[in-house]
C-alpha atoms as a PDB file:
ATOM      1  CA  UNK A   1       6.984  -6.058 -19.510  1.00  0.00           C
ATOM      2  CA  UNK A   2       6.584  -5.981 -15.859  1.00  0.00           C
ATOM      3  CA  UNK A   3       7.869 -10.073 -14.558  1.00  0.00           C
ATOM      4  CA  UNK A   4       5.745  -9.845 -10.629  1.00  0.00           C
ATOM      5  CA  UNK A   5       7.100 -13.212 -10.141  1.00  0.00           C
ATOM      6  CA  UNK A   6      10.981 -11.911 -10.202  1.00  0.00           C
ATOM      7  CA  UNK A   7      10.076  -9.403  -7.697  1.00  0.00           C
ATOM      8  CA  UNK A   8       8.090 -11.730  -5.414  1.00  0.00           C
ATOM      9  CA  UNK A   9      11.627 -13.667  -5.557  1.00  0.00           C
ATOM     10  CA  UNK A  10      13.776 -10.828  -4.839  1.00  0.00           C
ATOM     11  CA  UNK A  11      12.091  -9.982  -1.986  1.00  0.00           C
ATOM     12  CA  UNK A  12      11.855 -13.271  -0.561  1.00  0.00           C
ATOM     13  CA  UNK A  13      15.616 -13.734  -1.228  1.00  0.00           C
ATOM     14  CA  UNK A  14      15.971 -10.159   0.712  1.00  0.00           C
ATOM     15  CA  UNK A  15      13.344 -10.771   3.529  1.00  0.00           C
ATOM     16  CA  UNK A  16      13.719  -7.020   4.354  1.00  0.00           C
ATOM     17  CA  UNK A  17      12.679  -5.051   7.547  1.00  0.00           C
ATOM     18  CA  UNK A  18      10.080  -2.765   7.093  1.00  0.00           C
ATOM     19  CA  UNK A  19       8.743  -0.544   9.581  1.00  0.00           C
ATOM     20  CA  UNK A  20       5.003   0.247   9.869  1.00  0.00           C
ATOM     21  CA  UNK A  21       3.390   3.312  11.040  1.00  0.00           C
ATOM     22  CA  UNK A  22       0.046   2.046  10.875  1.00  0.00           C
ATOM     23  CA  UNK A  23      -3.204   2.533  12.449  1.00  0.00           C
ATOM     24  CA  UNK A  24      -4.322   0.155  15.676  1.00  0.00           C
ATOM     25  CA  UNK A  25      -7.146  -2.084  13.734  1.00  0.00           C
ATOM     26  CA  UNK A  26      -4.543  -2.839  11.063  1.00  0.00           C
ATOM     27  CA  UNK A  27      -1.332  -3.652  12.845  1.00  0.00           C
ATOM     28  CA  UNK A  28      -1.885  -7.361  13.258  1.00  0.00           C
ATOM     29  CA  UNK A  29      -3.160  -7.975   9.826  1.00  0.00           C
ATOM     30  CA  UNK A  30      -0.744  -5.485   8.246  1.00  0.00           C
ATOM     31  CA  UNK A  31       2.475  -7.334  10.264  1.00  0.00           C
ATOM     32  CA  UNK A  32       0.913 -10.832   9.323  1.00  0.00           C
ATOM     33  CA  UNK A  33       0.507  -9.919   5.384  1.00  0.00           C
ATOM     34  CA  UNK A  34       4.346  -8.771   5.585  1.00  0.00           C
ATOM     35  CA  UNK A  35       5.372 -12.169   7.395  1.00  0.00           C
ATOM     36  CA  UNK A  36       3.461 -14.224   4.781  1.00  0.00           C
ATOM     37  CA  UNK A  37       4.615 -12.567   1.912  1.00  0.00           C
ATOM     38  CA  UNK A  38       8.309 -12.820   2.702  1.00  0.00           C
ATOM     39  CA  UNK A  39       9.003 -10.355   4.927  1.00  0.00           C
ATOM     40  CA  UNK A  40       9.960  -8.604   7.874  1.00  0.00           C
ATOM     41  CA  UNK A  41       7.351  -6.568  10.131  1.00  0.00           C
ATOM     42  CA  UNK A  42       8.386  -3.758  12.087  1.00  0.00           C
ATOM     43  CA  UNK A  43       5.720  -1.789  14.133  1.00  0.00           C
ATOM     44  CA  UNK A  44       7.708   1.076  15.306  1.00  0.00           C
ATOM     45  CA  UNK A  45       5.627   4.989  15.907  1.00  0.00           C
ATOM     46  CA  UNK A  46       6.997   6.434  19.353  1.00  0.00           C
ATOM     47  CA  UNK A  47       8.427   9.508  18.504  1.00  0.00           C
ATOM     48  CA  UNK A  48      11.357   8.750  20.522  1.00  0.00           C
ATOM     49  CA  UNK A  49      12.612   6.202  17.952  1.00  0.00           C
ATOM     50  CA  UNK A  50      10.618   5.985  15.031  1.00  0.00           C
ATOM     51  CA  UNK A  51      12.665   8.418  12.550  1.00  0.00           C
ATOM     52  CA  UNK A  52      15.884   6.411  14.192  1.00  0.00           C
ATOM     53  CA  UNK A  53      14.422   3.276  13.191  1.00  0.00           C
ATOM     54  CA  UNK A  54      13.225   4.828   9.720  1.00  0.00           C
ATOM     55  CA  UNK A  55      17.604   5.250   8.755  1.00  0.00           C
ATOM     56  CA  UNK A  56      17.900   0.950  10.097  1.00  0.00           C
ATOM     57  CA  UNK A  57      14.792  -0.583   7.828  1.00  0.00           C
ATOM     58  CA  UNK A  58      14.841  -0.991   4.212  1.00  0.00           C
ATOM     59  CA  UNK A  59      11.772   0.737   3.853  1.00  0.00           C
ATOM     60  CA  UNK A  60       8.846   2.462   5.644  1.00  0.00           C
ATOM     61  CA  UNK A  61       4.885   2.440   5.586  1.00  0.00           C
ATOM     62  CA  UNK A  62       2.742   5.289   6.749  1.00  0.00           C
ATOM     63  CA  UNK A  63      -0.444   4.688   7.402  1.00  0.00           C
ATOM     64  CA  UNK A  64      -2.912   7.583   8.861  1.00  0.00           C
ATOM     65  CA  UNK A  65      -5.804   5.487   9.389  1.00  0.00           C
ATOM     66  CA  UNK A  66      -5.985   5.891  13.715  1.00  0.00           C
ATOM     67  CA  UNK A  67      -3.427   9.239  13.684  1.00  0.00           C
ATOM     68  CA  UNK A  68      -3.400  12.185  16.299  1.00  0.00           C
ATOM     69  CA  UNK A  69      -1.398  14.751  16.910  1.00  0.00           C
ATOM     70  CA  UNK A  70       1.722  12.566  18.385  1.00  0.00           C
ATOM     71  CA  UNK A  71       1.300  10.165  15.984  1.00  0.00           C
ATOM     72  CA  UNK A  72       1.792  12.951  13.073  1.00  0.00           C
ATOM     73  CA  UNK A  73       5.157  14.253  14.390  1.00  0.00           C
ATOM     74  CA  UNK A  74       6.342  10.254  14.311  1.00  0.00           C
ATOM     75  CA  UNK A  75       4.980  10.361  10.956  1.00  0.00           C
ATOM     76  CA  UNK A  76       7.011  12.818   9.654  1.00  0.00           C
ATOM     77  CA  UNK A  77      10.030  12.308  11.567  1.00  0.00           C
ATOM     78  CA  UNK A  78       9.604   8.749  10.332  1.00  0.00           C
ATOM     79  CA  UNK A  79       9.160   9.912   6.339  1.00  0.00           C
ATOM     80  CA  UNK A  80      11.838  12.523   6.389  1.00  0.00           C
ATOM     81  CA  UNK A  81      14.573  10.053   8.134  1.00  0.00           C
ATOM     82  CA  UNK A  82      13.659   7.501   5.633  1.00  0.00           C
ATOM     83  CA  UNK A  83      13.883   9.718   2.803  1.00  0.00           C
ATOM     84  CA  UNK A  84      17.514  11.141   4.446  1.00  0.00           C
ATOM     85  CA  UNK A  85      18.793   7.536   4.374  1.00  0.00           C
ATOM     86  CA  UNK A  86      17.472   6.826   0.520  1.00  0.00           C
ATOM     87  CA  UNK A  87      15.178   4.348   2.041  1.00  0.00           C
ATOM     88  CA  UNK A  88      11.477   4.283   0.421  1.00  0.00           C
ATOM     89  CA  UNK A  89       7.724   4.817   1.892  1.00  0.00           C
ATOM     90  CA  UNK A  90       4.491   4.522   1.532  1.00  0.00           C
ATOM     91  CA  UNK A  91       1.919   7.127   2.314  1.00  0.00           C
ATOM     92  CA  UNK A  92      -1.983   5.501   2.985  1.00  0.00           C
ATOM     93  CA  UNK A  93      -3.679   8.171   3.394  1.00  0.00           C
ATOM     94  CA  UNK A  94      -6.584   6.136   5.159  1.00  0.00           C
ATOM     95  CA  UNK A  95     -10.182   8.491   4.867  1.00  0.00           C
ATOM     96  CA  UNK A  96      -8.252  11.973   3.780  1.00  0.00           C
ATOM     97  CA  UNK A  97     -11.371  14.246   2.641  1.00  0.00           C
ATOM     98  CA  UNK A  98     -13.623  13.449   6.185  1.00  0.00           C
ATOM     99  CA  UNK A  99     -11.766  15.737   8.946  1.00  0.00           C
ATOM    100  CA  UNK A 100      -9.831  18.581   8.897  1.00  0.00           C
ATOM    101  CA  UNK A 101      -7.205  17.364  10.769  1.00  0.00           C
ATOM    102  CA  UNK A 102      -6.897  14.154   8.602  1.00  0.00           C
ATOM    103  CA  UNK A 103      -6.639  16.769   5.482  1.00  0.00           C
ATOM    104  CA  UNK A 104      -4.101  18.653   6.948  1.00  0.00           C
ATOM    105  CA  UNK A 105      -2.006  16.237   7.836  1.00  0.00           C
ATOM    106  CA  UNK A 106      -2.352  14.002   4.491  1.00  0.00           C
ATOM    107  CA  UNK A 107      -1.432  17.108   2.875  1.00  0.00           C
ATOM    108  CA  UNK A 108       1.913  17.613   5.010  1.00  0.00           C
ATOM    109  CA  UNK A 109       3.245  13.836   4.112  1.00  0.00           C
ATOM    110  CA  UNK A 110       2.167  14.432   0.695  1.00  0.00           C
ATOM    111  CA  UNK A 111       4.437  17.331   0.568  1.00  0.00           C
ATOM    112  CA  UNK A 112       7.474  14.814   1.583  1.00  0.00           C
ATOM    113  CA  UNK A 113       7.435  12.840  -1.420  1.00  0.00           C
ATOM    114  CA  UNK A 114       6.168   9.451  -0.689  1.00  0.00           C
ATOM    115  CA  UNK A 115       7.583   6.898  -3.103  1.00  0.00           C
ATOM    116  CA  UNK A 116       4.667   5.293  -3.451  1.00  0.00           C
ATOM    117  CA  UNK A 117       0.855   6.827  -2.789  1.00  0.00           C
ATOM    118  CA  UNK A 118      -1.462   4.067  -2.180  1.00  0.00           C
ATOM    119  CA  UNK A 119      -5.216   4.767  -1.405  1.00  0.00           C
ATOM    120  CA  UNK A 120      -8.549   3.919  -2.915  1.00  0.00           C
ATOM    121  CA  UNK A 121     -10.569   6.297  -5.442  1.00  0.00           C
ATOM    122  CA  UNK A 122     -12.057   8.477  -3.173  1.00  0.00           C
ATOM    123  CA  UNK A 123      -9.160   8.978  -0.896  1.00  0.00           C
ATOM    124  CA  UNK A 124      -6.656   9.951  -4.485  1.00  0.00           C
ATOM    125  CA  UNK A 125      -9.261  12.059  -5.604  1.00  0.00           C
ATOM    126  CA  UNK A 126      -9.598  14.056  -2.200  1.00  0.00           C
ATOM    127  CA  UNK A 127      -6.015  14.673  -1.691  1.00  0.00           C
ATOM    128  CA  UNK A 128      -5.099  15.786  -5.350  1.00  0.00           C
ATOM    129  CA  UNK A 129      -8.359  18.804  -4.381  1.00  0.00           C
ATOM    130  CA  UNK A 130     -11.215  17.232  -6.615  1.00  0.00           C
ATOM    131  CA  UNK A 131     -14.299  16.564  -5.418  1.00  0.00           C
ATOM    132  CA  UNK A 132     -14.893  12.782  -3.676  1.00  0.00           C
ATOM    133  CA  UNK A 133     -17.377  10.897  -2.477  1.00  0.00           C
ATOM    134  CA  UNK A 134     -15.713   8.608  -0.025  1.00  0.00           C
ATOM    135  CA  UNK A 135     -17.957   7.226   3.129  1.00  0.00           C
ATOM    136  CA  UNK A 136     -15.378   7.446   5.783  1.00  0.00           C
ATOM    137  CA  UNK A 137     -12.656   4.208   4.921  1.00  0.00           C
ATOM    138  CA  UNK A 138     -14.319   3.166   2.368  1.00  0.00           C
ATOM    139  CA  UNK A 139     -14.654   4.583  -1.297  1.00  0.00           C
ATOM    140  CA  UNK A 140     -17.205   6.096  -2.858  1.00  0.00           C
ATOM    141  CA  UNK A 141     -15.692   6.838  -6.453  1.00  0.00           C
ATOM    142  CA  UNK A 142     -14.340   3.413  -9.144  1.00  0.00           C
ATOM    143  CA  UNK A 143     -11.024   3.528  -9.918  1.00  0.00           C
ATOM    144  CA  UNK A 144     -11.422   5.023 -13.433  1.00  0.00           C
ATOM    145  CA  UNK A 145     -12.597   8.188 -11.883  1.00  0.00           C
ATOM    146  CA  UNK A 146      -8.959   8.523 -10.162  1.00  0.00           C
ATOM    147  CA  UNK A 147      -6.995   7.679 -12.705  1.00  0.00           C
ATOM    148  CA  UNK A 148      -5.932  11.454 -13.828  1.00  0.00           C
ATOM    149  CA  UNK A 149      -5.791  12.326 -10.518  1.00  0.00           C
ATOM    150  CA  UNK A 150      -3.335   9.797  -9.756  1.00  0.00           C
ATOM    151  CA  UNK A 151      -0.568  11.005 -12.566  1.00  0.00           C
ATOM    152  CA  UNK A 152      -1.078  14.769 -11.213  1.00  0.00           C
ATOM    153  CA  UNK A 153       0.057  13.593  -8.006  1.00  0.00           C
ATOM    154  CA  UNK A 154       2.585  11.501  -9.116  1.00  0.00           C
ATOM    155  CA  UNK A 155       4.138  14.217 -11.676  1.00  0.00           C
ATOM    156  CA  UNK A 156       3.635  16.507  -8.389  1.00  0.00           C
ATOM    157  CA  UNK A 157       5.401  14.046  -6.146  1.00  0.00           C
ATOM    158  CA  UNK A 158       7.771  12.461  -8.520  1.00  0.00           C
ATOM    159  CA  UNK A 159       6.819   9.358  -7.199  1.00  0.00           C
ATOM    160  CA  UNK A 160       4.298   6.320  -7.831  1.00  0.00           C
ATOM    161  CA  UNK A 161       0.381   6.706  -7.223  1.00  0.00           C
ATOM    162  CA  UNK A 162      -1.577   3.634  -6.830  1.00  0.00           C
ATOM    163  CA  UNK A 163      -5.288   3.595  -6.668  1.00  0.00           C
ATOM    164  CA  UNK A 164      -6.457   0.248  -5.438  1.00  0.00           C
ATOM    165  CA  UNK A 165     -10.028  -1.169  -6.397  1.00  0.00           C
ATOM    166  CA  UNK A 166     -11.543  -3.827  -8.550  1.00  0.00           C
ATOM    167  CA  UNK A 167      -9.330  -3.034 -11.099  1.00  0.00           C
ATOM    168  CA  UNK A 168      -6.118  -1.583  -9.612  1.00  0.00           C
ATOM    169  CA  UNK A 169      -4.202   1.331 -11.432  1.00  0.00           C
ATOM    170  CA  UNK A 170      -0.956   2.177 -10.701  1.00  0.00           C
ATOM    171  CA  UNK A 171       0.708   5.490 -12.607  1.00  0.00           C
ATOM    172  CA  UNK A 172       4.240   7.132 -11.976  1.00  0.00           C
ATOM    173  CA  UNK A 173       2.996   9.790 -13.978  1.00  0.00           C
ATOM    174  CA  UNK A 174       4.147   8.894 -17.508  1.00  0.00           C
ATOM    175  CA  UNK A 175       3.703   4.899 -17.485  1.00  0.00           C
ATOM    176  CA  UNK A 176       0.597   3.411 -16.197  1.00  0.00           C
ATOM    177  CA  UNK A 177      -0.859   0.010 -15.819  1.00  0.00           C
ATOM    178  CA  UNK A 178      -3.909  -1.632 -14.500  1.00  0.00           C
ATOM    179  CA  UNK A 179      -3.815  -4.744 -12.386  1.00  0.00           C
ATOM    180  CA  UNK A 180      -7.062  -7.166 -12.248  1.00  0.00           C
ATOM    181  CA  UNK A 181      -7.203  -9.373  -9.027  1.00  0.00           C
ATOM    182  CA  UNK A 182      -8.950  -9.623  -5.704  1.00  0.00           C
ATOM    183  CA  UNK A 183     -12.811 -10.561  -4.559  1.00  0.00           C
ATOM    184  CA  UNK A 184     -15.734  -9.015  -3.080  1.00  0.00           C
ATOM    185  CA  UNK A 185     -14.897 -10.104   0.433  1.00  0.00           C
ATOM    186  CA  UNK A 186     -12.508  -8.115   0.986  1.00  0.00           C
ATOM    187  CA  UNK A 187     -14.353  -5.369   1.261  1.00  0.00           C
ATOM    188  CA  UNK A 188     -15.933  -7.514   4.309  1.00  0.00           C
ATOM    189  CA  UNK A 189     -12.537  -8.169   6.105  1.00  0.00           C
ATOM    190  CA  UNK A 190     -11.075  -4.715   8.146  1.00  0.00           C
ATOM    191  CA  UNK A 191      -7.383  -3.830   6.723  1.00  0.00           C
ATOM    192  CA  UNK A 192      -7.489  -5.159   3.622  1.00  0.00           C
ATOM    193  CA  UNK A 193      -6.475  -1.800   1.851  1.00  0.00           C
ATOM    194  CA  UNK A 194      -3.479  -1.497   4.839  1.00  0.00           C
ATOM    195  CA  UNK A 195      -1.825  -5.036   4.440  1.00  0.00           C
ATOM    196  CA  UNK A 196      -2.054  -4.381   1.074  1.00  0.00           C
ATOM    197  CA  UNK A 197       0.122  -1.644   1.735  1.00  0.00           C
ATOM    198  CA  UNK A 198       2.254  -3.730   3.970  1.00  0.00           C
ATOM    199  CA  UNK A 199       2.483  -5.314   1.016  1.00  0.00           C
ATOM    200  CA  UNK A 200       3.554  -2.524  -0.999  1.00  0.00           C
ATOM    201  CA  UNK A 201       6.229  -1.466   1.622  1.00  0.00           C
ATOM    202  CA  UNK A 202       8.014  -4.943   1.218  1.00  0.00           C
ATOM    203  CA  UNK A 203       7.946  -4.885  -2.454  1.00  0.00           C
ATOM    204  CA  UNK A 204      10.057  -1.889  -2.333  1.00  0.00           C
ATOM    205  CA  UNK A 205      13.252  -2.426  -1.247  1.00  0.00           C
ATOM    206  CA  UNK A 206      15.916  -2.621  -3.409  1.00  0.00           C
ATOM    207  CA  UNK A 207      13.300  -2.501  -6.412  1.00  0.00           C
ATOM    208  CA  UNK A 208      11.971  -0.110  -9.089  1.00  0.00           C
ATOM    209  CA  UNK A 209       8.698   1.802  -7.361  1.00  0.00           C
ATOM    210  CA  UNK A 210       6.517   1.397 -10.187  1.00  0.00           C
ATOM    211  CA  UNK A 211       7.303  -2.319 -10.900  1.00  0.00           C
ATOM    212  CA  UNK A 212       7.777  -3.244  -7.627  1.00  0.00           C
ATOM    213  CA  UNK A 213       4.219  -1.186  -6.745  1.00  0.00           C
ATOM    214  CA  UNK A 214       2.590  -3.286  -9.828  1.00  0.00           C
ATOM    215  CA  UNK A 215       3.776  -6.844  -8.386  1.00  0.00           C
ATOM    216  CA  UNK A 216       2.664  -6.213  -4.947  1.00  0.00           C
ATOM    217  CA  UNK A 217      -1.067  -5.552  -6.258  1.00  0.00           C
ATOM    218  CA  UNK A 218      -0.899  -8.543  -8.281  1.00  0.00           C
ATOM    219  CA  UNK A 219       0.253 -10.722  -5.660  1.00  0.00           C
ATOM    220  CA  UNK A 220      -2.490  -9.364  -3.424  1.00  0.00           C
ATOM    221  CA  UNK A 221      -4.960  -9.395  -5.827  1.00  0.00           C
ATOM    222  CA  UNK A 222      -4.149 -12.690  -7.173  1.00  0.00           C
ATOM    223  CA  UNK A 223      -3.515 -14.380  -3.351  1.00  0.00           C
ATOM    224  CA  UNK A 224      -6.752 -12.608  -2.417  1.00  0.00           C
ATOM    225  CA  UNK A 225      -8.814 -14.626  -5.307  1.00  0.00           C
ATOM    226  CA  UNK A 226      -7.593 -17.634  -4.250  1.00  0.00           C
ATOM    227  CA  UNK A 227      -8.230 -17.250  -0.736  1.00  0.00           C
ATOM    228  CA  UNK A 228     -11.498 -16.984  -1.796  1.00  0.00           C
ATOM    229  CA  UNK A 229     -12.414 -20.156  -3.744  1.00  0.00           C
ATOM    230  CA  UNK A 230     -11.417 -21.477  -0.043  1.00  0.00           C
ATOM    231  CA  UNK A 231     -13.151 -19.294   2.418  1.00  0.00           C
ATOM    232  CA  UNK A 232     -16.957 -19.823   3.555  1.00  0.00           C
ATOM    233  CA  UNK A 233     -17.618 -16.053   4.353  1.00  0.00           C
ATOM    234  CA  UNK A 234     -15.453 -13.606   5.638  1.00  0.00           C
ATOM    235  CA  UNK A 235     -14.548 -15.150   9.199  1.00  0.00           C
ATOM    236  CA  UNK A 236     -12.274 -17.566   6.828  1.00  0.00           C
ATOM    237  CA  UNK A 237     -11.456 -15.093   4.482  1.00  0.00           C
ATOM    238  CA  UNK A 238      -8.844 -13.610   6.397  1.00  0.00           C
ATOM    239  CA  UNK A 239      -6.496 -17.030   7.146  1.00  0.00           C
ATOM    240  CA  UNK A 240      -7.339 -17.839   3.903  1.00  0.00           C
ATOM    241  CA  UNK A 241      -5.325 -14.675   2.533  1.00  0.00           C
ATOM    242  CA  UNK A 242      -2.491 -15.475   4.646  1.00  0.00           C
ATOM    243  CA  UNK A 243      -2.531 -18.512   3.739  1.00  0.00           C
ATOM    244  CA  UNK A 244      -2.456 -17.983  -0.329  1.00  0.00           C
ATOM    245  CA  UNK A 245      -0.013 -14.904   0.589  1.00  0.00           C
ATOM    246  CA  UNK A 246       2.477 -17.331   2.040  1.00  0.00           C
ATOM    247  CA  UNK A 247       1.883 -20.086  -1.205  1.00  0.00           C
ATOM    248  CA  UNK A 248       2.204 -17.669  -3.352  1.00  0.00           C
ATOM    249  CA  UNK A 249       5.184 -18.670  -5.738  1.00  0.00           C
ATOM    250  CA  UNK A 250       6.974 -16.276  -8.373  1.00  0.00           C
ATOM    251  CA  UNK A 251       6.244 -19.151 -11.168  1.00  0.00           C
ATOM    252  CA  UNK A 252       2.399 -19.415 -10.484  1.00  0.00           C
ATOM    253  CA  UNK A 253       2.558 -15.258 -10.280  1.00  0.00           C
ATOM    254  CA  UNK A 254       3.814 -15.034 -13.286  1.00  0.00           C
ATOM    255  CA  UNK A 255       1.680 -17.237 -15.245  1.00  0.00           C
ATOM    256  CA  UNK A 256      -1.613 -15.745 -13.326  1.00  0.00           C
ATOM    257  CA  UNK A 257      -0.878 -11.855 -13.075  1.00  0.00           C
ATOM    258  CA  UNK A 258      -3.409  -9.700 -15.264  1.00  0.00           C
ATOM    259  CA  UNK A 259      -1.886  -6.729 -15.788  1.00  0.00           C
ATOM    260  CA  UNK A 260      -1.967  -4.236 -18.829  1.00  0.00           C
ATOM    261  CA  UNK A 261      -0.079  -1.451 -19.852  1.00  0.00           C
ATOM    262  CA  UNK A 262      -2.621   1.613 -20.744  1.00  0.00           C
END
């Protein structure tokens, strides 16, 4: 049985460095989740460094959300240092399925063997070639719909797939598990999905993928629930996070994690 509350503690005992490829609306929120959770925010893409930097951090994020076509060969120089140095990543493949570019290079990532995939319904469903009916960021498909799509791609990647929703799933292609957490408004705050992979990213190091990917949803989840019993819309919604984020202790974790083995 998966403890989130002993991994919350490891990686606040680590702190680790993680470096963040992400897109230019999420930075700040994605670099503030990752401070209030425990650790250490990198925000590294210039080509000139960031697969240098990739080999120094404990793990990497990859985030396509704002991409072009410098930003792709930082990407993968980025993913296949990390990968080099046995450190792990996280692909969001933020609105794969609207452009061609944006399919072409979610494809090429995907083909590096993320550690962890992390995307809503609509964005899983698009990259493992079934139809989806995402609108842009957002998703157009529930989780449920994703779910064998998910462990294809993660038998295909060897990795973990999570597909984050009300009800999160998260597959490494043999085990799976669902995760219940989070609130409405954050669908009304931008980045949610990308600090949540921040999130992810900082789970990581040092930890089991799938049980590390598992305790960073239900510390989100959870945190983001609570921020909400505080907040008055979603103006407040976002401090509130941080807030509940930084509170958030591996004993109360524990003892308010929902998560079920399927």
């Amino acid at each position: 049985m998966i403890k989130p509350g002993t991994h919350l503690k490891s990686l606040r005992d680590t702190a680790p460095l993680v470096q963040n490829i992400t897109n230019f609306v999420a930075m700040n929120v994605v670099a503030n989740a990752q401070l209030a959770v425990g650790a250490s925010p990198a925000m590294v893409h210039a080509l000139e460094e960031a697969g240098e930097f990739a080999g120094i951090a404990g793990a990497l994020t990859v985030n396509i959300g704002t991409a072009d076509a410098g930003w792709e060969s930082s990407m993968v120089a980025a993913a296949q240092a990390a990968s080099a140095a046995g450190k792990p990543w996280v692909l969001d493949p933020v609105a794969v399925g609207a452009t061609g570019f944006r399919n072409r290079l979610a494809a090429r990532l995907l083909a590096l063997n993320p550690t962890v995939l992390r995307g809503n319904a609509s964005e899983i469903l698009a990259l493992s070639g079934a139809v989806a009916s995402g609108k842009g960021v957002d998703a157009g498909d529930p989780v449920s719909a994703a779910e064998n799509a998910a462990r294809h791609l993660a038998q295909r990647t060897g990795g973990v797939v999570a597909v984050s929703g009300a009800v999160d799933f998260v597959t490494d292609g043999e085990r799976a598990l669902r995760i219940e957490g989070g609130h409405a408004l954050m669908g009304r705050v931008t980045a949610m999905g990308c600090a949540l992979t921040g999130v992810v990213g900082a789970f990581l190091v040092g930890q089991d993928p799938l049980a590390a990917t598992v305790a960073a949803h239900a510390c989100f989840g959870r945190a983001g629930e609570i921020a909400a019993e505080r907040a008055e819309g979603p103006g407040s919604f976002g401090p509130a996070l941080m807030d509940a984020l930084h509170a958030m202790t591996p004993d109360r974790l524990d003892a308010e994690a929902r998560i079920e083995a399927v």
